[in-house]
PDB file of N, CA and C in Angstrom:
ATOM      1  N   UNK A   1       0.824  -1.183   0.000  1.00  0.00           N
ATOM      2  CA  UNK A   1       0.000   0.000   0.000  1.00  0.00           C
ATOM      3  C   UNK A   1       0.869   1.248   0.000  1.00  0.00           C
ATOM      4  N   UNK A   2       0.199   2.454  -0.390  1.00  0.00           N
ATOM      5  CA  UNK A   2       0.891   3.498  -0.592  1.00  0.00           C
ATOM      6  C   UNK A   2       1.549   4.498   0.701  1.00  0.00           C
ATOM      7  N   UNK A   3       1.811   5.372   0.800  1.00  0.00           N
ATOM      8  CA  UNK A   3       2.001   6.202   1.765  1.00  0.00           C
ATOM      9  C   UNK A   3       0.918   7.270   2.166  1.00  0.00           C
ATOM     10  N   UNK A   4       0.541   7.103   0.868  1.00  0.00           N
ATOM     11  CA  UNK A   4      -0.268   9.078   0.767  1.00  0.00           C
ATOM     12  C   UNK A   4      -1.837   8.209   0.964  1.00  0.00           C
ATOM     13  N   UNK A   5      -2.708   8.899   0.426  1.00  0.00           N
ATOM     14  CA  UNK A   5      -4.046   8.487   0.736  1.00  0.00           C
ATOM     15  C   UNK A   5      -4.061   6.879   0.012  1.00  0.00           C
ATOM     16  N   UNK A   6      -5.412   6.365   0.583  1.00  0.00           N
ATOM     17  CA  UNK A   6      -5.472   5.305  -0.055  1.00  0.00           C
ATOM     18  C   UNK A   6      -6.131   5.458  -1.485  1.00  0.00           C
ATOM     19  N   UNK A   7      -5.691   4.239  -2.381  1.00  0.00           N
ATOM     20  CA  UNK A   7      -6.452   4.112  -3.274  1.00  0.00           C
ATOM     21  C   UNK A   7      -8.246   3.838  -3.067  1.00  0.00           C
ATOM     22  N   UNK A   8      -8.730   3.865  -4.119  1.00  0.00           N
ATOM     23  CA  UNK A   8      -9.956   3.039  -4.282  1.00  0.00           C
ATOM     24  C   UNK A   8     -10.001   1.046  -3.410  1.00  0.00           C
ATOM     25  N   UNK A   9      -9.131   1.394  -4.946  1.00  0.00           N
ATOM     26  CA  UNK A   9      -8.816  -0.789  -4.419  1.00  0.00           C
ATOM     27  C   UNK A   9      -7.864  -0.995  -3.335  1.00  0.00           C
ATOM     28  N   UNK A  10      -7.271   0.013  -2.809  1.00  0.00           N
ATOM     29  CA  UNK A  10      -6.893  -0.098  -1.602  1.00  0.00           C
ATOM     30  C   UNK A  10      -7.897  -0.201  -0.438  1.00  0.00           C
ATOM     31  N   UNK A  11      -8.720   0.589   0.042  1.00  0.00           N
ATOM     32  CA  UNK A  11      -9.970   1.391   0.414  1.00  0.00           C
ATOM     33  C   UNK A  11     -10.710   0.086   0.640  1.00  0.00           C
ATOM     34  N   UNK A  12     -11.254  -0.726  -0.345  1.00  0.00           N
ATOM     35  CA  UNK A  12     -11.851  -2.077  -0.124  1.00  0.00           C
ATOM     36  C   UNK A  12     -11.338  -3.406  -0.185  1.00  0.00           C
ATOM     37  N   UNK A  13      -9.819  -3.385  -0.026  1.00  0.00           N
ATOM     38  CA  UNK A  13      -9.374  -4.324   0.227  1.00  0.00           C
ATOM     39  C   UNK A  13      -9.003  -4.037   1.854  1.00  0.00           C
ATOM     40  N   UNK A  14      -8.756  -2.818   1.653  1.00  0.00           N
ATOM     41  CA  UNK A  14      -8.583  -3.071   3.891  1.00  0.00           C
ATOM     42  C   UNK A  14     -10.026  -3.375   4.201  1.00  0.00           C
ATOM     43  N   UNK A  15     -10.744  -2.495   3.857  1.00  0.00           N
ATOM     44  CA  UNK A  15     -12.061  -2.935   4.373  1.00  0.00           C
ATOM     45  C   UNK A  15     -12.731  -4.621   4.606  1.00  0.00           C
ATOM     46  N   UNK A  16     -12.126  -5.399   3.384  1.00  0.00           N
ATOM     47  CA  UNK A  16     -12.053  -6.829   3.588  1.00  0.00           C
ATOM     48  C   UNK A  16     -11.188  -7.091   5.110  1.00  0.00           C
ATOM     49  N   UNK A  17     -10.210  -6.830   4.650  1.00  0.00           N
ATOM     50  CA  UNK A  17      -9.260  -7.206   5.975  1.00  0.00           C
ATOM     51  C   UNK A  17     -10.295  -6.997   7.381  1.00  0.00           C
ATOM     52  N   UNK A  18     -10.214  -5.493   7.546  1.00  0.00           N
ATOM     53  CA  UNK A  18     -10.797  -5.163   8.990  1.00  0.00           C
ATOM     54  C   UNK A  18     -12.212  -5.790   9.457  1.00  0.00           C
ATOM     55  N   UNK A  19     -12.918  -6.291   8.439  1.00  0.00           N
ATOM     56  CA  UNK A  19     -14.184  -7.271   8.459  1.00  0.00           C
ATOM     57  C   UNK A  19     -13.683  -8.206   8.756  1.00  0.00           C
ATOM     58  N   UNK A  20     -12.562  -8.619   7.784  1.00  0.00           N
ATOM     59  CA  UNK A  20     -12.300 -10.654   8.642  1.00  0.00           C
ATOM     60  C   UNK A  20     -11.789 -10.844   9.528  1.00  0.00           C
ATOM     61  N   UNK A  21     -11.050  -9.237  10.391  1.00  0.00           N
ATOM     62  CA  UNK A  21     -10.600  -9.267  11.778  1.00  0.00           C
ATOM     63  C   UNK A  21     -11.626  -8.935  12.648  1.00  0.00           C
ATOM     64  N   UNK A  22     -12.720  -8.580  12.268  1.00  0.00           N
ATOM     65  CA  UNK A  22     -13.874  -7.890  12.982  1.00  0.00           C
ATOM     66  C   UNK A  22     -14.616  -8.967  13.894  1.00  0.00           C
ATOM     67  N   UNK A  23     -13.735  -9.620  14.877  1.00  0.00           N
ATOM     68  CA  UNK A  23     -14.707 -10.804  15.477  1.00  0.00           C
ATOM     69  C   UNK A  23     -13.175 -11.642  16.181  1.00  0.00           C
ATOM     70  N   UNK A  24     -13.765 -11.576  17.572  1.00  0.00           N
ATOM     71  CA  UNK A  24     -12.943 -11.702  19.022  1.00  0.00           C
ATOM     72  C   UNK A  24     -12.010 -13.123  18.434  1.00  0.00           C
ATOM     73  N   UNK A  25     -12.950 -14.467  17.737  1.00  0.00           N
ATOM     74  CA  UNK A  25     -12.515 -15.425  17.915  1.00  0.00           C
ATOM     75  C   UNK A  25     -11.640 -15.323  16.725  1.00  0.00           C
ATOM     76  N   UNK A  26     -11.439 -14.890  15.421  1.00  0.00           N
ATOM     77  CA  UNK A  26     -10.191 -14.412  14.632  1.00  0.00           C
ATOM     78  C   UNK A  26      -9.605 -13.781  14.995  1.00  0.00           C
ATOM     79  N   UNK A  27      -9.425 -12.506  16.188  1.00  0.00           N
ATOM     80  CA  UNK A  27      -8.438 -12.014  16.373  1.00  0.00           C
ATOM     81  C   UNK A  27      -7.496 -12.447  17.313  1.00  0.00           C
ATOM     82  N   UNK A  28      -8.304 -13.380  17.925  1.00  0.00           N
ATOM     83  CA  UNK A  28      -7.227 -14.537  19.359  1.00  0.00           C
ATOM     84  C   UNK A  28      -6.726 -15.413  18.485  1.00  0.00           C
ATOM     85  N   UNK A  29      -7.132 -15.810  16.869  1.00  0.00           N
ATOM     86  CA  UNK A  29      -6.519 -16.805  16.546  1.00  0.00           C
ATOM     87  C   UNK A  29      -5.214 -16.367  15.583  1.00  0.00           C
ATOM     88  N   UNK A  30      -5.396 -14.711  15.359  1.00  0.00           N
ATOM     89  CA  UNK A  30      -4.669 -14.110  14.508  1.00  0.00           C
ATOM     90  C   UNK A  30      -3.048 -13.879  15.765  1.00  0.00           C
ATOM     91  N   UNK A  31      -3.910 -13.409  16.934  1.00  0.00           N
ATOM     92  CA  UNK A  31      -2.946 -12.871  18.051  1.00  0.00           C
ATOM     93  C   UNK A  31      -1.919 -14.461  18.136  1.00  0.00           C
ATOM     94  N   UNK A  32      -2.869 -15.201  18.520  1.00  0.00           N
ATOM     95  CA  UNK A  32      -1.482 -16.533  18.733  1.00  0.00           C
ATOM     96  C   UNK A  32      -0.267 -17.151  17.446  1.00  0.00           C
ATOM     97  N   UNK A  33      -1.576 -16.882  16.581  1.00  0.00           N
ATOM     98  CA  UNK A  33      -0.101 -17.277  15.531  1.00  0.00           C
ATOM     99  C   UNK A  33       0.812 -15.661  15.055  1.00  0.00           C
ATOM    100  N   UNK A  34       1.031 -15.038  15.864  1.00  0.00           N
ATOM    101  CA  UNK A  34       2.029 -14.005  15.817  1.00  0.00           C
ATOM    102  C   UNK A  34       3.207 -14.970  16.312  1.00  0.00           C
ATOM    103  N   UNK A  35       3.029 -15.754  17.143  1.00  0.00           N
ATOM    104  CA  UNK A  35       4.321 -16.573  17.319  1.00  0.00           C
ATOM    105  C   UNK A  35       4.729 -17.770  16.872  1.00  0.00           C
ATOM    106  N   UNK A  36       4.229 -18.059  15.498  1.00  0.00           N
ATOM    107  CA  UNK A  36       4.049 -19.038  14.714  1.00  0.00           C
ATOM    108  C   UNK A  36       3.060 -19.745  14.211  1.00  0.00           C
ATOM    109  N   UNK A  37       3.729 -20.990  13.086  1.00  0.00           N
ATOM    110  CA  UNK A  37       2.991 -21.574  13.246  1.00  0.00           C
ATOM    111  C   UNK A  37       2.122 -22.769  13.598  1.00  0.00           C
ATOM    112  N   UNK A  38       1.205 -23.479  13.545  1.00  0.00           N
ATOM    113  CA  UNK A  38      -0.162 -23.671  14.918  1.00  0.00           C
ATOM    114  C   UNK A  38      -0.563 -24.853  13.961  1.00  0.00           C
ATOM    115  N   UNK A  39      -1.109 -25.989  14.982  1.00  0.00           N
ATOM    116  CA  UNK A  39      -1.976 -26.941  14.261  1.00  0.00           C
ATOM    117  C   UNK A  39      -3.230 -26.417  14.437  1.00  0.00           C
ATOM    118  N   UNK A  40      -4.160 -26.886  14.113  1.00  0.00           N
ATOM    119  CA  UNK A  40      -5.978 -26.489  14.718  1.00  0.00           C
ATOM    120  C   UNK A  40      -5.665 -26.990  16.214  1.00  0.00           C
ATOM    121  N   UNK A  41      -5.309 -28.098  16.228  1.00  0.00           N
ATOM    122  CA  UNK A  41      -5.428 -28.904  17.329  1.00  0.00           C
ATOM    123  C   UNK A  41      -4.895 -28.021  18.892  1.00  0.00           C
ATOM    124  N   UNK A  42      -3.166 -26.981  18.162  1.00  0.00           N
ATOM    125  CA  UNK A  42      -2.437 -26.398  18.991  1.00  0.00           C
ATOM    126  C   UNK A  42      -3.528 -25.056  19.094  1.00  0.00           C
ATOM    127  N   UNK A  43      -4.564 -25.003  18.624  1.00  0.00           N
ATOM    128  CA  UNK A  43      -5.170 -23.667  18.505  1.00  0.00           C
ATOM    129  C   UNK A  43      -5.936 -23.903  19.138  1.00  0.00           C
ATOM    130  N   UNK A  44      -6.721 -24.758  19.336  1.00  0.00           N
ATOM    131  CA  UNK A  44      -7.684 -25.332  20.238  1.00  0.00           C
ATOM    132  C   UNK A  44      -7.527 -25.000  21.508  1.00  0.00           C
ATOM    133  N   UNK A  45      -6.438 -25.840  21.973  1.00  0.00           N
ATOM    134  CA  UNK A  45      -5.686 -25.961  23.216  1.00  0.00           C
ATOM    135  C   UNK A  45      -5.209 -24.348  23.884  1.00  0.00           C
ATOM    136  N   UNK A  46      -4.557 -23.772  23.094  1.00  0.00           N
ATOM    137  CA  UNK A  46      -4.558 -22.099  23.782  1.00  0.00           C
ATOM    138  C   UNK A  46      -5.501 -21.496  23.681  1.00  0.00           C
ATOM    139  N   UNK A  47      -6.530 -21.420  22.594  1.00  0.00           N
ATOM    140  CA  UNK A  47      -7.498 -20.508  22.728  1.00  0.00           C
ATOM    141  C   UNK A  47      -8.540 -20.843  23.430  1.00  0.00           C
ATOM    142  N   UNK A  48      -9.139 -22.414  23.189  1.00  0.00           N
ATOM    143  CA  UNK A  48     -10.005 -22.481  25.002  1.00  0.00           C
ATOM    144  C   UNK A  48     -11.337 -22.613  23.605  1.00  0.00           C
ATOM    145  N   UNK A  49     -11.306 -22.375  22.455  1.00  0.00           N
ATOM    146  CA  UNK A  49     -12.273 -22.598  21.266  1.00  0.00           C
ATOM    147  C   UNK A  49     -12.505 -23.871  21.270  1.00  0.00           C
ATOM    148  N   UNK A  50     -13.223 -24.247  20.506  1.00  0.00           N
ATOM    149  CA  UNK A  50     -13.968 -25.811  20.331  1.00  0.00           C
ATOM    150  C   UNK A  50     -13.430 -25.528  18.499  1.00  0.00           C
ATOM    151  N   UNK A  51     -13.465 -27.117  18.607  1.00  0.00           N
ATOM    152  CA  UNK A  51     -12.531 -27.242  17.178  1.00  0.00           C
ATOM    153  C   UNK A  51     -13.459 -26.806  15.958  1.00  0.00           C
ATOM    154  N   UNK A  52     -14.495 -26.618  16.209  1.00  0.00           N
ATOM    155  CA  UNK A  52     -15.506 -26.640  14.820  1.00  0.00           C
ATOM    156  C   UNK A  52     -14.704 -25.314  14.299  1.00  0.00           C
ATOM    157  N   UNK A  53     -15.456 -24.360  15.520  1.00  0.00           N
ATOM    158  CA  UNK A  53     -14.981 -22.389  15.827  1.00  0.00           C
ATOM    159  C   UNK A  53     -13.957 -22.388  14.905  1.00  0.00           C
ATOM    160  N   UNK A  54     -12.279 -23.042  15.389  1.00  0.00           N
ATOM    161  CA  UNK A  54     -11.186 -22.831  14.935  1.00  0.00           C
ATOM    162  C   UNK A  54     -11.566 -23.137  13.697  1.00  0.00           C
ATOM    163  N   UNK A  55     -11.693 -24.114  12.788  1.00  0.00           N
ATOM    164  CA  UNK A  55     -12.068 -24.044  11.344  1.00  0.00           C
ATOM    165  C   UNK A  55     -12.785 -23.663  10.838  1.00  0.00           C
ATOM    166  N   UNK A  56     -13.466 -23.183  11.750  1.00  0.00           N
ATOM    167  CA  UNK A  56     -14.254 -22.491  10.618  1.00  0.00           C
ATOM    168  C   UNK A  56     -13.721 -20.879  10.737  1.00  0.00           C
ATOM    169  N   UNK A  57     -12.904 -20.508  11.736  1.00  0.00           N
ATOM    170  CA  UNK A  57     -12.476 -18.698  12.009  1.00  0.00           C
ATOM    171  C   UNK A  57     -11.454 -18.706  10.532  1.00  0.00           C
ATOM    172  N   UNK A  58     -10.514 -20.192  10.656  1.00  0.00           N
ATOM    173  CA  UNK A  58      -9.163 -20.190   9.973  1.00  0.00           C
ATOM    174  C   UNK A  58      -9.870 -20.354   8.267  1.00  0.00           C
ATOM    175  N   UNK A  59     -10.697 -20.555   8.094  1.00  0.00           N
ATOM    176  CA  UNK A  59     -11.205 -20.747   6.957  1.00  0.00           C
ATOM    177  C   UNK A  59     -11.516 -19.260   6.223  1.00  0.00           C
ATOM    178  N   UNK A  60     -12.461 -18.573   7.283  1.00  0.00           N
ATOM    179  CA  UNK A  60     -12.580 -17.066   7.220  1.00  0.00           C
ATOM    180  C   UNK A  60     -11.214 -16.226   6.663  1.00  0.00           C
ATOM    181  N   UNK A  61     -10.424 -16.436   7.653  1.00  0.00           N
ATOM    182  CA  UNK A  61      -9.299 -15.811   7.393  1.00  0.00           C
ATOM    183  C   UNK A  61      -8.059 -16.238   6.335  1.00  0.00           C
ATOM    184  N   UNK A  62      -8.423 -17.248   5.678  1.00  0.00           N
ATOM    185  CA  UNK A  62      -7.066 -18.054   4.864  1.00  0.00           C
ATOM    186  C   UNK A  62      -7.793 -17.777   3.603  1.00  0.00           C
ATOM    187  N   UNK A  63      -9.293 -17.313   3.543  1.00  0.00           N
ATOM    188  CA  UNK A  63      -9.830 -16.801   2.290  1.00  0.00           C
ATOM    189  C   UNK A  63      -9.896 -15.293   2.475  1.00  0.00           C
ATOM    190  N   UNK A  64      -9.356 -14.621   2.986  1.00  0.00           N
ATOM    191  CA  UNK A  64      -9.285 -13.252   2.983  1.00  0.00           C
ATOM    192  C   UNK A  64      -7.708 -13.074   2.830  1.00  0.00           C
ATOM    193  N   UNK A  65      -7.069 -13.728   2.485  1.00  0.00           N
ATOM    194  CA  UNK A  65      -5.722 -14.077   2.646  1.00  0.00           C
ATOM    195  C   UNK A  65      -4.629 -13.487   3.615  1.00  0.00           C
ATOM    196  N   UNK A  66      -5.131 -13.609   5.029  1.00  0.00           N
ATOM    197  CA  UNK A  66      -4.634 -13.194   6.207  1.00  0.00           C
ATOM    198  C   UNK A  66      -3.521 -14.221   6.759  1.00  0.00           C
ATOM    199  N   UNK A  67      -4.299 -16.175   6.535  1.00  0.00           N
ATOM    200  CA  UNK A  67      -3.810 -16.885   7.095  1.00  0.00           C
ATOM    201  C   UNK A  67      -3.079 -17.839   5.789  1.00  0.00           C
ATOM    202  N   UNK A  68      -2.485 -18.587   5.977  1.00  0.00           N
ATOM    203  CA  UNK A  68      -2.134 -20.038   5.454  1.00  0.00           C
ATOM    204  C   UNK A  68      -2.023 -21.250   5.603  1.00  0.00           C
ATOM    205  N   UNK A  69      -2.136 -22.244   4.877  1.00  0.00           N
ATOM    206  CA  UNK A  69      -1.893 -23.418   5.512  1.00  0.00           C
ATOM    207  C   UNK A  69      -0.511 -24.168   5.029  1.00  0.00           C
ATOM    208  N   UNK A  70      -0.133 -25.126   5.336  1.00  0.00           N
ATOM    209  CA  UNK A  70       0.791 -26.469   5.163  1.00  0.00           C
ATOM    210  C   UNK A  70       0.470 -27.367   5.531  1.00  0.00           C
ATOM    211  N   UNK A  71       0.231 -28.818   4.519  1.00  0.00           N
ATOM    212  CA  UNK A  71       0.406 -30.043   5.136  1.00  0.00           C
ATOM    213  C   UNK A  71       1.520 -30.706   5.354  1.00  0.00           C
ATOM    214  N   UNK A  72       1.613 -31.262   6.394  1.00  0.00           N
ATOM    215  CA  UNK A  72       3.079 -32.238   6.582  1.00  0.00           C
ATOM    216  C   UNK A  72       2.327 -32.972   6.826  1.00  0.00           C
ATOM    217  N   UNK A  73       2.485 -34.486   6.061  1.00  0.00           N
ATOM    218  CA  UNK A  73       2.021 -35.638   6.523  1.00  0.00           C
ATOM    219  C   UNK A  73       0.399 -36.163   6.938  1.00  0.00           C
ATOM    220  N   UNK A  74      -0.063 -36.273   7.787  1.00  0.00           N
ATOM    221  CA  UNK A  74      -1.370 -36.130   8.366  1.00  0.00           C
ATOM    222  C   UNK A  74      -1.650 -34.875   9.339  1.00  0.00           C
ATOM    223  N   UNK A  75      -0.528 -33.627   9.034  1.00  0.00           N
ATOM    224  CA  UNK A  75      -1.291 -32.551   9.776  1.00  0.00           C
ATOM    225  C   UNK A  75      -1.210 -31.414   9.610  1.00  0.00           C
ATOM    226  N   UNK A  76      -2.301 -30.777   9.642  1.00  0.00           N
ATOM    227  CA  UNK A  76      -2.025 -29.137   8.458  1.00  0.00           C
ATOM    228  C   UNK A  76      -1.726 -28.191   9.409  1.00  0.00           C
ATOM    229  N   UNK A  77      -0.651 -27.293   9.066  1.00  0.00           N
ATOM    230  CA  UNK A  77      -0.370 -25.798   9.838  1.00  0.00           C
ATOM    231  C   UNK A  77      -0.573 -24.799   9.296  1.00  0.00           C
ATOM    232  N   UNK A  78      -1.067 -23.976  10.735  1.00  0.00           N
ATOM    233  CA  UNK A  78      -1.474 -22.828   9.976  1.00  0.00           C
ATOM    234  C   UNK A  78      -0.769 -21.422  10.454  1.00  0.00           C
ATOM    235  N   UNK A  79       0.128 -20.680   9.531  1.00  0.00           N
ATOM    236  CA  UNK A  79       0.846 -19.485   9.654  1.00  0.00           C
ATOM    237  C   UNK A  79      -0.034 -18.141   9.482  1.00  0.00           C
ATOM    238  N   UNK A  80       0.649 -17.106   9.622  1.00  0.00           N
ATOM    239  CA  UNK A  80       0.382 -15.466   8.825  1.00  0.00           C
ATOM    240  C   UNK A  80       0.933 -15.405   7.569  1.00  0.00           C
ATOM    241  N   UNK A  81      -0.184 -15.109   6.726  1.00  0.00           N
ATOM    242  CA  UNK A  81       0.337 -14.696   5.938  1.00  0.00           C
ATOM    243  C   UNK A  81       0.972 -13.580   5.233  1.00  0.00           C
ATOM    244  N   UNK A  82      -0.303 -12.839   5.934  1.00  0.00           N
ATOM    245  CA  UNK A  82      -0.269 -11.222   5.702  1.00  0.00           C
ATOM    246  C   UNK A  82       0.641 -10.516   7.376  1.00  0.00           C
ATOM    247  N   UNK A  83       2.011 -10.631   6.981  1.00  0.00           N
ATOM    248  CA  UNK A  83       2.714  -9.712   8.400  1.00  0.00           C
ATOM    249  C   UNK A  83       2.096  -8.591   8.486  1.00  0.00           C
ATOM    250  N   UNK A  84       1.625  -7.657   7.576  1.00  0.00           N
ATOM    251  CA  UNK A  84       1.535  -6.327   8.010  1.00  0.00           C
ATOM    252  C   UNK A  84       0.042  -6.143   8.998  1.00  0.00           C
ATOM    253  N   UNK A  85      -0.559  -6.945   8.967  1.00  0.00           N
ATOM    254  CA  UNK A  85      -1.509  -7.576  10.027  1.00  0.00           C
ATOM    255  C   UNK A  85      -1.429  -7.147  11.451  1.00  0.00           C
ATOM    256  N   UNK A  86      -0.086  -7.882  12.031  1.00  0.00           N
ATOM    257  CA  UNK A  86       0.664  -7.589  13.088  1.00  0.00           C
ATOM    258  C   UNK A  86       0.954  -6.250  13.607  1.00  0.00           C
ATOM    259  N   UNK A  87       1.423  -5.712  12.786  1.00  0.00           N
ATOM    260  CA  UNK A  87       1.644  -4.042  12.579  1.00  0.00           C
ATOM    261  C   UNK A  87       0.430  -3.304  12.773  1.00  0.00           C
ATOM    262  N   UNK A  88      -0.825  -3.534  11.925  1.00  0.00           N
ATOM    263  CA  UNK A  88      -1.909  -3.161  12.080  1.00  0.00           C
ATOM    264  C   UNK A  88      -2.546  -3.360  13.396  1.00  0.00           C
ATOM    265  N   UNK A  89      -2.617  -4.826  13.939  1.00  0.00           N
ATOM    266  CA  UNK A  89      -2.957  -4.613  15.401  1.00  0.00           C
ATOM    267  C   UNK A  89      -2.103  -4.295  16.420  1.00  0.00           C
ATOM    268  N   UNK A  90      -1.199  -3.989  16.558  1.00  0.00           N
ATOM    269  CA  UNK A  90      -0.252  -3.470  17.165  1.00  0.00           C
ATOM    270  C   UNK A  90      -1.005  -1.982  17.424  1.00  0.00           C
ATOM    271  N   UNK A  91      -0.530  -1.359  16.390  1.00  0.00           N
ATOM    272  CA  UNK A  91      -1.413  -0.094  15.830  1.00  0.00           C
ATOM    273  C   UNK A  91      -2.885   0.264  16.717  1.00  0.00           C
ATOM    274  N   UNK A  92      -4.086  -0.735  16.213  1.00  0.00           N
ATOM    275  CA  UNK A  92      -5.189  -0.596  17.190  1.00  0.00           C
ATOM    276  C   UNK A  92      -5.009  -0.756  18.212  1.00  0.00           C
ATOM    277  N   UNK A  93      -3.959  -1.841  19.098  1.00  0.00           N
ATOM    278  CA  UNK A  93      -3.889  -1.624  20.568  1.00  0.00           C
ATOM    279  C   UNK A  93      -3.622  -0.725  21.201  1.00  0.00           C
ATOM    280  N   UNK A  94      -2.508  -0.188  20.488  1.00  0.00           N
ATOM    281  CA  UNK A  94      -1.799   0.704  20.853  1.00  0.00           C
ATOM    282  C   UNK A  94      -2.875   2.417  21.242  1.00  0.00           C
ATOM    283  N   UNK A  95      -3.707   2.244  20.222  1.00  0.00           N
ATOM    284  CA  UNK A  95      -4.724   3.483  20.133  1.00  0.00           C
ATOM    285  C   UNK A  95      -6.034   3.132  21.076  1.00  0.00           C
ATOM    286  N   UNK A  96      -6.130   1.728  21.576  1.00  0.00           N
ATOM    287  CA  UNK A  96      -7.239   1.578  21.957  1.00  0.00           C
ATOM    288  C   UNK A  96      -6.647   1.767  23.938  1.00  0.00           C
ATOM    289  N   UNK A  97      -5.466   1.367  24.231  1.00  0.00           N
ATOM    290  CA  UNK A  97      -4.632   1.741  25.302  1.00  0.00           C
ATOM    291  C   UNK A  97      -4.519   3.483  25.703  1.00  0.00           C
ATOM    292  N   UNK A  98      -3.966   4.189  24.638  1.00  0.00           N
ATOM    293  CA  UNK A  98      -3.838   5.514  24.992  1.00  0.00           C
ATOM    294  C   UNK A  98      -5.276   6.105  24.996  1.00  0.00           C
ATOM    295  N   UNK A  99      -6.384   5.594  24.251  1.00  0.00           N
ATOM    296  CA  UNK A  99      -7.630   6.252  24.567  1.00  0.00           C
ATOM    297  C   UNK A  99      -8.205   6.041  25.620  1.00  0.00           C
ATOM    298  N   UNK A 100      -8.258   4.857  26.492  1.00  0.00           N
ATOM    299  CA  UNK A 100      -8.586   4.195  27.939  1.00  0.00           C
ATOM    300  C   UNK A 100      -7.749   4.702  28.625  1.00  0.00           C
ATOM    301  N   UNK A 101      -6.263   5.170  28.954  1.00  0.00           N
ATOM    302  CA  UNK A 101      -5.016   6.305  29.258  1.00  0.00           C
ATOM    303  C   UNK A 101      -5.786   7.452  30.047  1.00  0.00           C
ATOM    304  N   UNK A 102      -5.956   8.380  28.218  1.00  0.00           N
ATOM    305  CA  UNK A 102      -6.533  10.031  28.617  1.00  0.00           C
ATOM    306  C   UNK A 102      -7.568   9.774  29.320  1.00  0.00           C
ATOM    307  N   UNK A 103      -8.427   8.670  29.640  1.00  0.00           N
ATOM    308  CA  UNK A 103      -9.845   9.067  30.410  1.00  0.00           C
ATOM    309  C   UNK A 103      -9.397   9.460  31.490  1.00  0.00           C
ATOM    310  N   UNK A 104     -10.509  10.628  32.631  1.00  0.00           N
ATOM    311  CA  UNK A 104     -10.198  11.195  33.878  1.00  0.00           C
ATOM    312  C   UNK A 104     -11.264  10.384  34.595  1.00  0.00           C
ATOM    313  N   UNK A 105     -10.469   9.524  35.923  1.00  0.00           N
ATOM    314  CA  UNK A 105     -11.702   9.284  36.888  1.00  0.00           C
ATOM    315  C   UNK A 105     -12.548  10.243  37.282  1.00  0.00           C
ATOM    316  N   UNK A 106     -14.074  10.045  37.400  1.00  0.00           N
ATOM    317  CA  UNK A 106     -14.630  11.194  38.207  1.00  0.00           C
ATOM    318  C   UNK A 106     -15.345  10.922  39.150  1.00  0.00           C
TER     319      UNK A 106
END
């Protein structure tokens, strides 16, 4: 993507993106594989999801082309595909932290 404003087809391709991140159980599954990559099975197990959830979130997201897969043998892994992802939520935390910050108790 560019620096300066977005394009058009820029414009609705994030908009894809921020929709297929738009939902708690893709973004815990996006957050864990920041540190690699994950069977369903290993996704299961940290995220506390029921296995259907996980395939069907990773399905969401590997057709928006966020995620990927690999088979080895009898078992498929699943990576990032899209790094700048990372960056991006980084980004929203980061803004969603300093806005909860400036609030004043009253």
């Amino acid at each position: 993507m560019s620096q300066g404003p977005l394009r058009d087809d820029e414009i609705e391709k994030s908009a894809e993106i921020l929709k297929a991140l738009a939902n708690p159980a893709r973004l815990r599954l996006v957050n864990i594989l920041v540190g690699g990559e994950r069977t369903v099975s290993q996704l299961c197990e940290i995220s506390g999801l029921k296995q259907s959830l996980v395939s069907q979130q990773l399905k969401n997201l590997r057709l928006n082309d966020i995620v990927e897969r690999r088979k080895e043998v009898s078992r498929v892994y699943y990576r990032l595909k899209e790094k700048n992802v990372v960056t991006m939520l980084n980004c929203l935390g980061r803004c969603g932290c300093s806005a909860a910050d400036g609030k004043e108790e009253k």
